[in-house]
Protein backbone atom coordinates (compact mmCIF):
# COMPACT_ATOMS: atom_id res chain seq x y z
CA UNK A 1 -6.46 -16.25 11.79
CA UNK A 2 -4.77 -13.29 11.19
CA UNK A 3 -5.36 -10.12 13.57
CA UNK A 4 -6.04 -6.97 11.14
CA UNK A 5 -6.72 -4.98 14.37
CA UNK A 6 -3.21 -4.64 14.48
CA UNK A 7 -2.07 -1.81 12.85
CA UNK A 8 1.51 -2.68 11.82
CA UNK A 9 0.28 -5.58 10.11
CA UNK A 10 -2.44 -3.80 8.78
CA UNK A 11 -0.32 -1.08 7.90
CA UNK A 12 2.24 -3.79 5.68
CA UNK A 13 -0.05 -5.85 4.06
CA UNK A 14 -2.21 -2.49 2.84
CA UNK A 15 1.68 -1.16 1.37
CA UNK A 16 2.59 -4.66 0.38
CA UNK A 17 -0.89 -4.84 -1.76
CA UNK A 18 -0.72 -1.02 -3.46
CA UNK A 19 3.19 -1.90 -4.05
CA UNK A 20 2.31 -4.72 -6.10
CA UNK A 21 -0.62 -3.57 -7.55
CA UNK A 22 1.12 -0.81 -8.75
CA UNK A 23 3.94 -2.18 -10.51
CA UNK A 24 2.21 -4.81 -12.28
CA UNK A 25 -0.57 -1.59 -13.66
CA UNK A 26 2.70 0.11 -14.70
CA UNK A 27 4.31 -2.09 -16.35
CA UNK A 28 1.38 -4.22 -18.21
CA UNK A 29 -0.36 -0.70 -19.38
CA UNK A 30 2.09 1.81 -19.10
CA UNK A 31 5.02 0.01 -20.04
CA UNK A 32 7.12 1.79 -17.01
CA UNK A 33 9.99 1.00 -14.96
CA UNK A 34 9.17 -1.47 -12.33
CA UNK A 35 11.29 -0.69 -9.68
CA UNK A 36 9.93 3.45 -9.91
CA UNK A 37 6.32 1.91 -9.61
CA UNK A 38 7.41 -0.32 -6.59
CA UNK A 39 8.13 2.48 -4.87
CA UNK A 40 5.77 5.04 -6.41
CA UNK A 41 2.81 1.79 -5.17
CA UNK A 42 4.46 1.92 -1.25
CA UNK A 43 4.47 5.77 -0.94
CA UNK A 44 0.75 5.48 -1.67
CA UNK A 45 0.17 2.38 0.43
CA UNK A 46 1.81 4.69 3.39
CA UNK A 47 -0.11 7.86 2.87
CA UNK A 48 -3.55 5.36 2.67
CA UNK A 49 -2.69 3.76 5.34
CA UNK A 50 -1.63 7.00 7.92
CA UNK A 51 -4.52 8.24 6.19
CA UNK A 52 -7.27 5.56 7.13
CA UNK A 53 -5.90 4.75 10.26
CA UNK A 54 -5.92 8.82 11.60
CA UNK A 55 -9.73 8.74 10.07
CA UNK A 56 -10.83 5.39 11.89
CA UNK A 57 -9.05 5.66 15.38
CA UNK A 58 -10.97 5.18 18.14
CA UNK A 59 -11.16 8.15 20.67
């Protein structure tokens, strides 16, 4: 099983999945460059993940 709690694995799979979400919205409906989406997808995978992980941490 993998352990979410961690959060630099939490932190790569959340970039990972908004990276390749991303690219594959931009290019199939927007007809962009893929390799601007890619990284367009990873700098919002960061900021939701620094985000969400500041808003959930335990105290």
């Amino acid at each position: 099983m993998v352990d979410f709690e961690n959060p630099w694995l939490f932190g790569a799979v959340v970039v990972g999945i908004w990276a390749v979400i991303w690219t594959a919205l931009s290019v199939v409906f927007f007809d962009g460059n893929a390799l601007g989406a890619a990284v367009q997808g990873g700098a919002g995978g960061v900021a939701f993940t620094a985000t969400y992980l500041y808003v959930t941490r335990n105290d």
